[in-house]
PDB file of N, CA and C in Angstrom:
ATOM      1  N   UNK A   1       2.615   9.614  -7.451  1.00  0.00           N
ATOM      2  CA  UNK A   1       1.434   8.816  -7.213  1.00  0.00           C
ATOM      3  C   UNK A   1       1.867   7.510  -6.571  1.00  0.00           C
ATOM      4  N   UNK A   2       1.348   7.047  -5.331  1.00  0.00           N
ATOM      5  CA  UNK A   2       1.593   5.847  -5.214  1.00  0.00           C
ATOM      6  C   UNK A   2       0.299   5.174  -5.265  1.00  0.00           C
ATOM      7  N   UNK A   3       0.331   3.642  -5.319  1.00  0.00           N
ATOM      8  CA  UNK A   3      -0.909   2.734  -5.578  1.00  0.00           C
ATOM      9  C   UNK A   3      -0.696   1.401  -5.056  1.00  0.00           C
ATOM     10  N   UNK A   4      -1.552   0.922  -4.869  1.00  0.00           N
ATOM     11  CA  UNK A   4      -1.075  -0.751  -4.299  1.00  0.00           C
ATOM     12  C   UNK A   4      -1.020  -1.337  -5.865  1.00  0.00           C
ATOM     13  N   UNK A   5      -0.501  -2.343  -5.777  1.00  0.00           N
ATOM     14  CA  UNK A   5      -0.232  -3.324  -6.900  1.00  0.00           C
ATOM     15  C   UNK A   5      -0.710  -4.525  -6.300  1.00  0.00           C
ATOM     16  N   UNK A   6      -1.257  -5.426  -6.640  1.00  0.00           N
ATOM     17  CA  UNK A   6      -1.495  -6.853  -6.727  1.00  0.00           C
ATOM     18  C   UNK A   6      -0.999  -7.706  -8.127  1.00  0.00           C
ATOM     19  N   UNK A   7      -0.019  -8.303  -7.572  1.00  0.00           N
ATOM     20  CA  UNK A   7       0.069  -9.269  -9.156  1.00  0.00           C
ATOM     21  C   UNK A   7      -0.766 -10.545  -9.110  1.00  0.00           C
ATOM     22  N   UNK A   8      -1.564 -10.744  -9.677  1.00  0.00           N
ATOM     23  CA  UNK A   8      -2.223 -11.787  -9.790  1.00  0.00           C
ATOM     24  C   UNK A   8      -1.646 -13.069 -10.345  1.00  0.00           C
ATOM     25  N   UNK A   9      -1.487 -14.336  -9.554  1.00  0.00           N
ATOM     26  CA  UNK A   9      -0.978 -15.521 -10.345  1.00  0.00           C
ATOM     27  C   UNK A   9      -2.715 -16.182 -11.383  1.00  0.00           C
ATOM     28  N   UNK A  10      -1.787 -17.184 -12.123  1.00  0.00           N
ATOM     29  CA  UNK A  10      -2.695 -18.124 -12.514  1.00  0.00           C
ATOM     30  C   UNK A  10      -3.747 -18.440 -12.176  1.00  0.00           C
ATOM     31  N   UNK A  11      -5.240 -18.415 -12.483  1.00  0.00           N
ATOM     32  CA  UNK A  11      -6.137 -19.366 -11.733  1.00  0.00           C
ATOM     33  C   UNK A  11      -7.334 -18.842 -12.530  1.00  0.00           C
ATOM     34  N   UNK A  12      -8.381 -20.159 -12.055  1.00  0.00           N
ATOM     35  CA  UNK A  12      -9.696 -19.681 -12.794  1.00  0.00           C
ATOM     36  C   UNK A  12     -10.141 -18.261 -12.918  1.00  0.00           C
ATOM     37  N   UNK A  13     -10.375 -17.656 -13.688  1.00  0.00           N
ATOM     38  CA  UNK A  13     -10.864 -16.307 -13.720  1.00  0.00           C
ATOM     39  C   UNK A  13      -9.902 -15.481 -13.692  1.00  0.00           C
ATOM     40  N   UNK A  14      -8.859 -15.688 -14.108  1.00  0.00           N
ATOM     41  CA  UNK A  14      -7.562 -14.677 -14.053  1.00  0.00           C
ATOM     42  C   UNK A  14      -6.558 -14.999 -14.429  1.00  0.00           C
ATOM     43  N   UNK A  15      -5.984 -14.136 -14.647  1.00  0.00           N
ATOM     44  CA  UNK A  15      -4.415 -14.239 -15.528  1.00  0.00           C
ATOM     45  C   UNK A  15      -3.051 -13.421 -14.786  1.00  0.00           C
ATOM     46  N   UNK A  16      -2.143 -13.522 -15.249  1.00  0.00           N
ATOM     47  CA  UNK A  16      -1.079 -12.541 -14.649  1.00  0.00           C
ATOM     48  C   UNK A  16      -1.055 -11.242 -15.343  1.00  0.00           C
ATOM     49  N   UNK A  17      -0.686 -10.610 -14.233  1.00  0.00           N
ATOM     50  CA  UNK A  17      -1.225  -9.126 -14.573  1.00  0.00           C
ATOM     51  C   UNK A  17      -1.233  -7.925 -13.039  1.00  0.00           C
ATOM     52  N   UNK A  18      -1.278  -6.478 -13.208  1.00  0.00           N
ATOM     53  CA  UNK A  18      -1.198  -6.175 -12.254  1.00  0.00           C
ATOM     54  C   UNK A  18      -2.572  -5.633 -12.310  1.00  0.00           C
ATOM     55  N   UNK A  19      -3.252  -5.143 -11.163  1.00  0.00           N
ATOM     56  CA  UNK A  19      -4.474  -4.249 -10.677  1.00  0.00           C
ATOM     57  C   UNK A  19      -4.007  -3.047 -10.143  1.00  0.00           C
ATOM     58  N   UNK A  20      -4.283  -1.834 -10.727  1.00  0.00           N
ATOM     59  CA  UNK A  20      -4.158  -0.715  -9.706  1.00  0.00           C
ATOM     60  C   UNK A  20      -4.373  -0.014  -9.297  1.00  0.00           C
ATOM     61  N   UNK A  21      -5.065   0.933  -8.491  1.00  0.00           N
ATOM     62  CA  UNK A  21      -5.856   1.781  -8.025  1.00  0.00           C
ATOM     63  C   UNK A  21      -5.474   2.944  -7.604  1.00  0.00           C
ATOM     64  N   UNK A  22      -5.638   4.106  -7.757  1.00  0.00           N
ATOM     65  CA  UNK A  22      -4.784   5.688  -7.468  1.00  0.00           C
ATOM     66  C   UNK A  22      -5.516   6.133  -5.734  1.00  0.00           C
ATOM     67  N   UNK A  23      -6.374   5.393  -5.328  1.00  0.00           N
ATOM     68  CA  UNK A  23      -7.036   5.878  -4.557  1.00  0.00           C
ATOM     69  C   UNK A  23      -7.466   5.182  -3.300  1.00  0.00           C
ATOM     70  N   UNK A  24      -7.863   3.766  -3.732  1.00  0.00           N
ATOM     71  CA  UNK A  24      -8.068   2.909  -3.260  1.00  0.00           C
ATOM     72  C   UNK A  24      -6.968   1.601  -3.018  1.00  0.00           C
ATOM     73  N   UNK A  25      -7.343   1.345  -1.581  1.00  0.00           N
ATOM     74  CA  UNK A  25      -6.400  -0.147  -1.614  1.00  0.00           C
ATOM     75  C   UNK A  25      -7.449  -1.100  -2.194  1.00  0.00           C
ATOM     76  N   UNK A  26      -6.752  -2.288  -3.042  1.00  0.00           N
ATOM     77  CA  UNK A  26      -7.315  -3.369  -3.653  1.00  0.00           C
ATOM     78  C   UNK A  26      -7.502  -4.570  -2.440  1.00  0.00           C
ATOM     79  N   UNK A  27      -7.909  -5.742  -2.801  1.00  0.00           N
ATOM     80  CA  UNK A  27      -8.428  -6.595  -2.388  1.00  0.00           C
ATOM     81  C   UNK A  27      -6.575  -6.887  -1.765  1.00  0.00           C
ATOM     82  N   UNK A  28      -6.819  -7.526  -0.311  1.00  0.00           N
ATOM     83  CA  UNK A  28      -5.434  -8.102   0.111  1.00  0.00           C
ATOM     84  C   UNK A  28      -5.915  -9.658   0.104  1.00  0.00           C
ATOM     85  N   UNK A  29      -4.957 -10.196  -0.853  1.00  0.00           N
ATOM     86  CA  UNK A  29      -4.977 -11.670  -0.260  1.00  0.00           C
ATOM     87  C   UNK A  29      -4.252 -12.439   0.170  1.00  0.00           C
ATOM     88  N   UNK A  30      -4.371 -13.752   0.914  1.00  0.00           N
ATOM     89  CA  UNK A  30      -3.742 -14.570   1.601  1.00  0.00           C
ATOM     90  C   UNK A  30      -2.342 -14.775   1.061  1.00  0.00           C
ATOM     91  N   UNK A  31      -1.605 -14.304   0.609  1.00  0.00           N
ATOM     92  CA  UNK A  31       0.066 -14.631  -0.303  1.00  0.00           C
ATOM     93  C   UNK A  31       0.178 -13.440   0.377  1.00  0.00           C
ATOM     94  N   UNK A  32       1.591 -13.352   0.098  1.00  0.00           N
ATOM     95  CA  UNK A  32       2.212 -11.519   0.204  1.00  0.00           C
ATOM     96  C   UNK A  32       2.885 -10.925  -0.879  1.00  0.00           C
ATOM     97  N   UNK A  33       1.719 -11.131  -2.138  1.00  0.00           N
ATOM     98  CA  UNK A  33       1.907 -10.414  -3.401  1.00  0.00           C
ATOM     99  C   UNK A  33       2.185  -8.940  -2.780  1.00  0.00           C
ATOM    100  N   UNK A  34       1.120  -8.165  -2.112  1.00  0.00           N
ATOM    101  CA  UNK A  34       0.864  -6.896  -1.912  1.00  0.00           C
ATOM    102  C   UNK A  34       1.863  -6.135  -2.419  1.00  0.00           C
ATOM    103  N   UNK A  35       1.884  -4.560  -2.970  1.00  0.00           N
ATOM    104  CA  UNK A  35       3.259  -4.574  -2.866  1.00  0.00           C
ATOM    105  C   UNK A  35       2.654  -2.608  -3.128  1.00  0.00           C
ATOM    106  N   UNK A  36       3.701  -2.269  -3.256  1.00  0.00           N
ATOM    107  CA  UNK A  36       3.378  -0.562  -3.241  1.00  0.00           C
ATOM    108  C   UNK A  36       4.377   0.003  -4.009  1.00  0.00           C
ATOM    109  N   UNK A  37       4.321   1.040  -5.229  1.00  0.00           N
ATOM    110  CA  UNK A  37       5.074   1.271  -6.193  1.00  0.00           C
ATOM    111  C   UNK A  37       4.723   3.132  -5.945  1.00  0.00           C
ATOM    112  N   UNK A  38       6.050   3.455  -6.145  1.00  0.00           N
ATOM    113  CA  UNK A  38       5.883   4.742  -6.577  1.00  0.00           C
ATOM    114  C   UNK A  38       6.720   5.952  -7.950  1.00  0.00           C
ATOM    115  N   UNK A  39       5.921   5.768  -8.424  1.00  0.00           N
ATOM    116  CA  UNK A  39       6.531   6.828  -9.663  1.00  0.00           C
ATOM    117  C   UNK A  39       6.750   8.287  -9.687  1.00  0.00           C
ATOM    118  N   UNK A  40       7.104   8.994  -8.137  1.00  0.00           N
ATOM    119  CA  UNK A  40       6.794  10.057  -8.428  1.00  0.00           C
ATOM    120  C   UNK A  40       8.199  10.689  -8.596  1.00  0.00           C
ATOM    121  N   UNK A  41       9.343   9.857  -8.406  1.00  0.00           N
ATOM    122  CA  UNK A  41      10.591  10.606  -8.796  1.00  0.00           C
ATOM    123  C   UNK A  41      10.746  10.326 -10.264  1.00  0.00           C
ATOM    124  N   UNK A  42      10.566  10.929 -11.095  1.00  0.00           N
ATOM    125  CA  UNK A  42      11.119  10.815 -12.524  1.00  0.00           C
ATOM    126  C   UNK A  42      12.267  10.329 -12.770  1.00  0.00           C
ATOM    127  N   UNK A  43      13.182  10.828 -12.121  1.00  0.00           N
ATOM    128  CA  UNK A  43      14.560  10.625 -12.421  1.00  0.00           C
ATOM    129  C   UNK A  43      15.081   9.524 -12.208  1.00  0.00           C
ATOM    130  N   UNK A  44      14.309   8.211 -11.285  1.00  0.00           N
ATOM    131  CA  UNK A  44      14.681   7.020 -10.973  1.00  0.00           C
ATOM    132  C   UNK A  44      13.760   6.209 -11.485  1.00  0.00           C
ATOM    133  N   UNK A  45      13.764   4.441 -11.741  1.00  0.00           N
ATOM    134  CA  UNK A  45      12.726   3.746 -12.196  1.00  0.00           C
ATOM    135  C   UNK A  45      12.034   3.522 -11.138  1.00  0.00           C
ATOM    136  N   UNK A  46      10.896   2.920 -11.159  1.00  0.00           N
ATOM    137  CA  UNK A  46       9.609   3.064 -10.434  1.00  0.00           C
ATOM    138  C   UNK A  46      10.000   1.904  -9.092  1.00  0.00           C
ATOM    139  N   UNK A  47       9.867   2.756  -7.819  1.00  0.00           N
ATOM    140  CA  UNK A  47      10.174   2.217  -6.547  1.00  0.00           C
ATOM    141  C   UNK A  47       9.288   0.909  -6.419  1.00  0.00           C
ATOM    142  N   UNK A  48       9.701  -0.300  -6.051  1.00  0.00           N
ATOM    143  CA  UNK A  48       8.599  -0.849  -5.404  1.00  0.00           C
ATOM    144  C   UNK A  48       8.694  -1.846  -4.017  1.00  0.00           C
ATOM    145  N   UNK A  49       8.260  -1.832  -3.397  1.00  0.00           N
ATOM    146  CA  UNK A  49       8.167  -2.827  -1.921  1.00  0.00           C
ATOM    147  C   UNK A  49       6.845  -3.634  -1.403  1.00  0.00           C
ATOM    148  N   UNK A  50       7.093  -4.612  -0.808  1.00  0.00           N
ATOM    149  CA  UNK A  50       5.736  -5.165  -0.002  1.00  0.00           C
ATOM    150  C   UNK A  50       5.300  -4.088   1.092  1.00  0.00           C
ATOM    151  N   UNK A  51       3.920  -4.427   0.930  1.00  0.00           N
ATOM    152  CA  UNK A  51       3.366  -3.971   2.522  1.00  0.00           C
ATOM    153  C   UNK A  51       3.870  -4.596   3.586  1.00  0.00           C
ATOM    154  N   UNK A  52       3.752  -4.273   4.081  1.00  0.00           N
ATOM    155  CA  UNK A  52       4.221  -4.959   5.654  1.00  0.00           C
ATOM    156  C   UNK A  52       3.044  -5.614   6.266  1.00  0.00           C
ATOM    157  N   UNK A  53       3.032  -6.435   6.914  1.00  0.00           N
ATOM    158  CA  UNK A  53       2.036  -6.706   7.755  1.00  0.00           C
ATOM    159  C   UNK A  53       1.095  -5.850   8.669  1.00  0.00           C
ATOM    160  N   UNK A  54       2.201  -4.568   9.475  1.00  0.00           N
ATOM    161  CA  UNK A  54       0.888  -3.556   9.883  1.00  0.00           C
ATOM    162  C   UNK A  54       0.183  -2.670   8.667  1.00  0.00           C
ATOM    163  N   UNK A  55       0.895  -2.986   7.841  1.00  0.00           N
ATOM    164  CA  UNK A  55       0.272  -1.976   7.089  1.00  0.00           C
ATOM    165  C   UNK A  55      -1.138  -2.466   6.184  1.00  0.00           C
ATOM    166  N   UNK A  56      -0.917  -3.883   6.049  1.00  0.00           N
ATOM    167  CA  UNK A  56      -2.342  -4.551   5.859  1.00  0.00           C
ATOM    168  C   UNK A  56      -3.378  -4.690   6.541  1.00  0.00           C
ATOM    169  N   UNK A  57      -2.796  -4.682   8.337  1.00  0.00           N
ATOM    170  CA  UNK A  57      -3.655  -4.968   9.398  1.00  0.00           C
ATOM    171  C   UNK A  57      -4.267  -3.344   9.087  1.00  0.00           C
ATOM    172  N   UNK A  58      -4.102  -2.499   8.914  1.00  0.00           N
ATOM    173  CA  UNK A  58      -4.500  -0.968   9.023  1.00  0.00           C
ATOM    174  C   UNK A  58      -5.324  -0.890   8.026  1.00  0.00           C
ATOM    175  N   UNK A  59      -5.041  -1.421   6.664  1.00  0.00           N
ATOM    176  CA  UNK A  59      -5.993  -1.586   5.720  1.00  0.00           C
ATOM    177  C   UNK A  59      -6.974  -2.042   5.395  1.00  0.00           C
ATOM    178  N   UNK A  60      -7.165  -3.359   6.264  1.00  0.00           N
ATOM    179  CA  UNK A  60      -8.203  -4.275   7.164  1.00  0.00           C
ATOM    180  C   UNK A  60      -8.740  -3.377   8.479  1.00  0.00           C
ATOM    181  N   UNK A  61      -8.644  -2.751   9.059  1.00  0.00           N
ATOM    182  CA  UNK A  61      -9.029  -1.995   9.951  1.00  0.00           C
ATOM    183  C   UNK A  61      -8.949  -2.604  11.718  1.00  0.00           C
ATOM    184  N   UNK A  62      -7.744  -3.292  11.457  1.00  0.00           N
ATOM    185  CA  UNK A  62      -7.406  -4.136  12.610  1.00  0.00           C
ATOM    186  C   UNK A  62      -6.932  -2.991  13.421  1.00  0.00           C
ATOM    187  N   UNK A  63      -6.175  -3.161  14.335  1.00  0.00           N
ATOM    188  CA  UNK A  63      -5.246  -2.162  15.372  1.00  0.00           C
ATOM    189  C   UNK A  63      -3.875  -2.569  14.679  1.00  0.00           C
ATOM    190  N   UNK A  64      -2.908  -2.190  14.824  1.00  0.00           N
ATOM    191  CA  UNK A  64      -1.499  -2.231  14.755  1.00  0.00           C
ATOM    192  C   UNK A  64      -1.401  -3.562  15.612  1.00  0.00           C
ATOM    193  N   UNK A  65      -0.649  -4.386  14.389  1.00  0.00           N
ATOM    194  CA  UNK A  65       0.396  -5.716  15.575  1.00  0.00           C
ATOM    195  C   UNK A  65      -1.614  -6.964  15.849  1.00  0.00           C
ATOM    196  N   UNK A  66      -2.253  -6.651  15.400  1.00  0.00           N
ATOM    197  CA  UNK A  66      -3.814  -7.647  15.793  1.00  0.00           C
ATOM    198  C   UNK A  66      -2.917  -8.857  15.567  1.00  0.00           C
ATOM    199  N   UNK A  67      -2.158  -9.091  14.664  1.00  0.00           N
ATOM    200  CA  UNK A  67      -1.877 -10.480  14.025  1.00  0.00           C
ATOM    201  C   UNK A  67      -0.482 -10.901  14.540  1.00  0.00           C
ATOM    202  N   UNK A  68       0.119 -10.205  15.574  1.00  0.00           N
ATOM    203  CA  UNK A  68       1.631 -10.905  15.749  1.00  0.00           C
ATOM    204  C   UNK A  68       0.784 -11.681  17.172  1.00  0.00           C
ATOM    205  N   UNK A  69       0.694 -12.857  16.888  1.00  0.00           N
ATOM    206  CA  UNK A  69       0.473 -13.802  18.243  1.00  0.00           C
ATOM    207  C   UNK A  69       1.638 -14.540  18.265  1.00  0.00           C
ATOM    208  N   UNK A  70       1.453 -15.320  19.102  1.00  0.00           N
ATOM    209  CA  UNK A  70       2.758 -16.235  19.849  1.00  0.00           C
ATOM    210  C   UNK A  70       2.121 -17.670  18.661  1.00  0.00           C
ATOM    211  N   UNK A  71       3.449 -17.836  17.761  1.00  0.00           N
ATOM    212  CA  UNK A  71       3.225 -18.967  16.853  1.00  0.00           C
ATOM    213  C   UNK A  71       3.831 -20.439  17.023  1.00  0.00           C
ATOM    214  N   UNK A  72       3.766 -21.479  16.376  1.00  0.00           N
ATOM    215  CA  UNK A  72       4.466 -22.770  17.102  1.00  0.00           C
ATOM    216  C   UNK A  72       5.423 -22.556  18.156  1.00  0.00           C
ATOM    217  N   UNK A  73       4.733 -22.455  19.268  1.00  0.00           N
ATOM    218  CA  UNK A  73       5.663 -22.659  20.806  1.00  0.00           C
ATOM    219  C   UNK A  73       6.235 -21.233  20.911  1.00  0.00           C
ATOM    220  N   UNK A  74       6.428 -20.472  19.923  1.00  0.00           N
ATOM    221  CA  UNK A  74       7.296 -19.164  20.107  1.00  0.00           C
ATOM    222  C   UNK A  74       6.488 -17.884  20.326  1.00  0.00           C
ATOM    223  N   UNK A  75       7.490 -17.016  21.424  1.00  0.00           N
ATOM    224  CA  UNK A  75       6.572 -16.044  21.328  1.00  0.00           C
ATOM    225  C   UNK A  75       5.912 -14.632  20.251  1.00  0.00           C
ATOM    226  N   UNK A  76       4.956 -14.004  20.494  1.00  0.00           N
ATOM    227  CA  UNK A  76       4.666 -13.024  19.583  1.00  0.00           C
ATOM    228  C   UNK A  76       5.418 -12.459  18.814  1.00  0.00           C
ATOM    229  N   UNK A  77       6.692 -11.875  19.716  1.00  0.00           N
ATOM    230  CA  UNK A  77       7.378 -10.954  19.075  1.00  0.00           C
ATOM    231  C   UNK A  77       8.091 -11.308  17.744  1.00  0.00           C
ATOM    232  N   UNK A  78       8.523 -13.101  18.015  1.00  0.00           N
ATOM    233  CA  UNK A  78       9.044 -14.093  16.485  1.00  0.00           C
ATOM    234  C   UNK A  78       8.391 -14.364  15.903  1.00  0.00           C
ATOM    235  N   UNK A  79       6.976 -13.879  15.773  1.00  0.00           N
ATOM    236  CA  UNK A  79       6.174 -14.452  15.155  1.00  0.00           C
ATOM    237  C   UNK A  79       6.501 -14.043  13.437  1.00  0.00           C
ATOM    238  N   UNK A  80       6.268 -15.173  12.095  1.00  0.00           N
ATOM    239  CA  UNK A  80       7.247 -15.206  11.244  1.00  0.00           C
ATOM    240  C   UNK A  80       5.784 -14.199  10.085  1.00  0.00           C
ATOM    241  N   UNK A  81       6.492 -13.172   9.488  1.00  0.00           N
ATOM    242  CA  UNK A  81       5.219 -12.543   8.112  1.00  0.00           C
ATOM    243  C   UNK A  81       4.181 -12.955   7.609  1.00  0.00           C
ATOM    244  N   UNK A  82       4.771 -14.403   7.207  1.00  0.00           N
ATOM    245  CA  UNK A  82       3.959 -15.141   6.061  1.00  0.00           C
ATOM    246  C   UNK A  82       2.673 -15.445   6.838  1.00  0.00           C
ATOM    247  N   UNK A  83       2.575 -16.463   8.450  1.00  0.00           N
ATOM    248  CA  UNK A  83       1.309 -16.577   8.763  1.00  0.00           C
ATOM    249  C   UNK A  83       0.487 -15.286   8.975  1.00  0.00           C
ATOM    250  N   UNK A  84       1.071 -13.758   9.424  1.00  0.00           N
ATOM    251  CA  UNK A  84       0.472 -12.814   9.338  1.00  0.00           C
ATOM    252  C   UNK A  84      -0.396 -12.377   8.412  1.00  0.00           C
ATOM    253  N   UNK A  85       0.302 -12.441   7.104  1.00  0.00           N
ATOM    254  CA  UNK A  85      -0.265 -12.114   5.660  1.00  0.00           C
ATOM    255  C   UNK A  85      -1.626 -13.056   5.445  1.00  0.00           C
ATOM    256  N   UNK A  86      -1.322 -14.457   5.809  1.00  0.00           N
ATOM    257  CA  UNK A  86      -2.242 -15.365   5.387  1.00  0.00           C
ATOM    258  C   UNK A  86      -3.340 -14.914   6.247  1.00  0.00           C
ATOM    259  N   UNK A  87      -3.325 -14.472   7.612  1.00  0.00           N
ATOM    260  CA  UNK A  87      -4.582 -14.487   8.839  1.00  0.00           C
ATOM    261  C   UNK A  87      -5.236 -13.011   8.061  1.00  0.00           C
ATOM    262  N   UNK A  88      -4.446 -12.139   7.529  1.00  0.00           N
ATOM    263  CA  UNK A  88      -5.034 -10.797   7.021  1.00  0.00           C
ATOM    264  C   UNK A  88      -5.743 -10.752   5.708  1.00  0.00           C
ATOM    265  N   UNK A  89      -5.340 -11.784   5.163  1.00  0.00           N
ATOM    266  CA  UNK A  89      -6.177 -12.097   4.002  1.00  0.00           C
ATOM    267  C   UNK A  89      -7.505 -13.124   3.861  1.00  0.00           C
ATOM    268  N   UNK A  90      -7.130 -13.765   4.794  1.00  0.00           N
ATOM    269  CA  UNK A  90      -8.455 -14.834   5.354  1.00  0.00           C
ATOM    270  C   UNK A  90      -9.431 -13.924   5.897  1.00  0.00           C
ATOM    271  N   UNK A  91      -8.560 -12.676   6.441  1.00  0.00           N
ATOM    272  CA  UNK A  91     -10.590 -11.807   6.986  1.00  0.00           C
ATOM    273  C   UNK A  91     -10.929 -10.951   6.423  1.00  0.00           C
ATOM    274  N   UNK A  92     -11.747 -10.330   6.983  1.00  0.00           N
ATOM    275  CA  UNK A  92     -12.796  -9.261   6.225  1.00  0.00           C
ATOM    276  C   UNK A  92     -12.536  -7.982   7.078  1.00  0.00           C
ATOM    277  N   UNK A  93     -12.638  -7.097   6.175  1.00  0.00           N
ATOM    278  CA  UNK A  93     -12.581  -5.337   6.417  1.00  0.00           C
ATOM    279  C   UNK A  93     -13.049  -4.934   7.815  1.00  0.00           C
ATOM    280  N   UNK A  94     -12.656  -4.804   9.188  1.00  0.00           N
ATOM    281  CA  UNK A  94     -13.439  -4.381   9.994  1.00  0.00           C
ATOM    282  C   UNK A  94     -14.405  -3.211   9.597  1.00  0.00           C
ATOM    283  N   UNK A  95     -14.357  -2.131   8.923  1.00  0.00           N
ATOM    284  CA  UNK A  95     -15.048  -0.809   8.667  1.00  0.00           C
ATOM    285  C   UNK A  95     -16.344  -1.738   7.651  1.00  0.00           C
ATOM    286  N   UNK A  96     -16.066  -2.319   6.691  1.00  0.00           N
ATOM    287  CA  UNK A  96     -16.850  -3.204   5.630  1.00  0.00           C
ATOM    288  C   UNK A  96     -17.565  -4.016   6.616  1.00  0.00           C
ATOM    289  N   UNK A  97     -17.257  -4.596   7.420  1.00  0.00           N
ATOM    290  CA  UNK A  97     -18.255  -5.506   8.272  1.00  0.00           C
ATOM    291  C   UNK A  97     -19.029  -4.615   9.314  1.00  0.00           C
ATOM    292  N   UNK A  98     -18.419  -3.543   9.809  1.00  0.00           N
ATOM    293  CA  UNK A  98     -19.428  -2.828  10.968  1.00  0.00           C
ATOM    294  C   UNK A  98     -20.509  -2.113  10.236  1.00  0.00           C
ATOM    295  N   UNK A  99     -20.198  -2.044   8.961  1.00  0.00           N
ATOM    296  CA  UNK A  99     -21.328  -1.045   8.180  1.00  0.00           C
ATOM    297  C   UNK A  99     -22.434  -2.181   7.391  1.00  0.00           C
ATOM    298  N   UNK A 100     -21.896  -3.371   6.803  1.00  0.00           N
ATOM    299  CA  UNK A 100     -22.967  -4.198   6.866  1.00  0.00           C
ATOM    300  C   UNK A 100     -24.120  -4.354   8.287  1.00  0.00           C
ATOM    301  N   UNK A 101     -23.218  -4.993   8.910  1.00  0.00           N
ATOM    302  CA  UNK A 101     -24.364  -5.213  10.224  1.00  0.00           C
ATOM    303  C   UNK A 101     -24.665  -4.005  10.671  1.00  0.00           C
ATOM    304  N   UNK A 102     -24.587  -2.965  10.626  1.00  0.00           N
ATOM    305  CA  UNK A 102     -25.539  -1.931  11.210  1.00  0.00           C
ATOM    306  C   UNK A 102     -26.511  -2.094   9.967  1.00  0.00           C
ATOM    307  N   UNK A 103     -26.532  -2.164   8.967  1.00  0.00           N
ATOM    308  CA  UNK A 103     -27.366  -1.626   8.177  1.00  0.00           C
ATOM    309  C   UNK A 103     -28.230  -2.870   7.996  1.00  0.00           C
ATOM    310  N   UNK A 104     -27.754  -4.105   8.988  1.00  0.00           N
ATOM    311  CA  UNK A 104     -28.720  -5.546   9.307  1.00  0.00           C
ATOM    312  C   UNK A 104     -29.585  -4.833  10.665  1.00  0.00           C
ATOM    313  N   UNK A 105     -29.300  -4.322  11.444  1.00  0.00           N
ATOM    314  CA  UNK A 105     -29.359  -3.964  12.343  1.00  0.00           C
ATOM    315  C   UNK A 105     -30.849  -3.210  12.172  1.00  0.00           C
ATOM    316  N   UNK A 106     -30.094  -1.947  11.539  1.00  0.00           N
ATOM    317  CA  UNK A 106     -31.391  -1.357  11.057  1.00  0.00           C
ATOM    318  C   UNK A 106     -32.641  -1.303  10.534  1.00  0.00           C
ATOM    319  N   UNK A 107     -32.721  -2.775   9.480  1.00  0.00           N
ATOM    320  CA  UNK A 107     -33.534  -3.266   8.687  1.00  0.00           C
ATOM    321  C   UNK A 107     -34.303  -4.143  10.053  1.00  0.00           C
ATOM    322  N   UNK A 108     -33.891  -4.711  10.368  1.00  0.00           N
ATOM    323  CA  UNK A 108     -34.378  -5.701  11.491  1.00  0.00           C
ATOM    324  C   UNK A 108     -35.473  -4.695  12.565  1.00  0.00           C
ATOM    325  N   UNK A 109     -34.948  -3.557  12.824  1.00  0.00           N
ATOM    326  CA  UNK A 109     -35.711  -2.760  13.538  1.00  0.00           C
ATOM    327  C   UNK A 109     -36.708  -2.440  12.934  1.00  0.00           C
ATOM    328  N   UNK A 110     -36.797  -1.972  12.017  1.00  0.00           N
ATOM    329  CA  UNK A 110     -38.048  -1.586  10.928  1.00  0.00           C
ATOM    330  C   UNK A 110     -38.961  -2.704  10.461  1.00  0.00           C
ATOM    331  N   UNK A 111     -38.415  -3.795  10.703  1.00  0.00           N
ATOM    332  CA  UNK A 111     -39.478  -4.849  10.631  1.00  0.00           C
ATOM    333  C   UNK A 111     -40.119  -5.509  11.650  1.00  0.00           C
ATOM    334  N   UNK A 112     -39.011  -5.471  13.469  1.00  0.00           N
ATOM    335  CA  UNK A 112     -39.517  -5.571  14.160  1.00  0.00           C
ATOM    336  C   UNK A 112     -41.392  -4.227  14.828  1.00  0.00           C
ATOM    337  N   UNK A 113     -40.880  -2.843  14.345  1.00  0.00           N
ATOM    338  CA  UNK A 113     -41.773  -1.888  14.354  1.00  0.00           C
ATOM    339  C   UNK A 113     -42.741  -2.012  13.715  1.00  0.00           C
ATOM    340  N   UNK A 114     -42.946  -3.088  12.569  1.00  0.00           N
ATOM    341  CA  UNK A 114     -44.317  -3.281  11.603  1.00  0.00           C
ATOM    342  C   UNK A 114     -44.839  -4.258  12.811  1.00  0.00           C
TER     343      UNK A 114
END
């Protein structure tokens, strides 16, 4: 089974602790807690690693690489994780946002038709 993990730090409304989901990716946020664990070899203790940056952009429903821009003076290709992580957690779900506004979309039509 693998699952995303989020460790949650300190803060109003929360404690430390992990979240985990068999199915679903969890909420990504601006840090690069993210991380991905797998238990399915018995015989070893439980694997774990960060996501990567495309692999958040994919989870966000960006394209591959949306977030490597050219950062202080340097180009794309140096561009350093951490501001990646932070720009992927500052937005919202492309698939989650195209299905809101259609379904603004829709409502709007049905009221423009009354």
């Amino acid at each position: 089974m693998s699952c995303t993990l989020l460790v949650r730090c300190g803060c109003a409304g929360g404690g430390k602790g992990a979240l985990v989901s068999d199915e679903l990716s969890l909420t990504l946020a601006t840090s690069n807690t993210q991380t991905l664990f797998d238990d399915t070899n018995k015989e070893e203790e439980m694997t774990v690693r960060r996501l990567t940056p495309r692999e958040c952009e994919r989870l966000q429903g960006f394209p591959d690489d949306w977030t490597l821009i050219p950062y202080r003076g340097k180009p794309a290709e140096d561009c350093p994780d951490g501001p990646r992580y932070k720009a992927i957690g500052n937005s919202m779900a492309v698939p989650v946002m195209k299905w809101i506004f259609e379904r603004m979309e829709a409502a709007s039509n049905r009221v423009d038709a009354l």
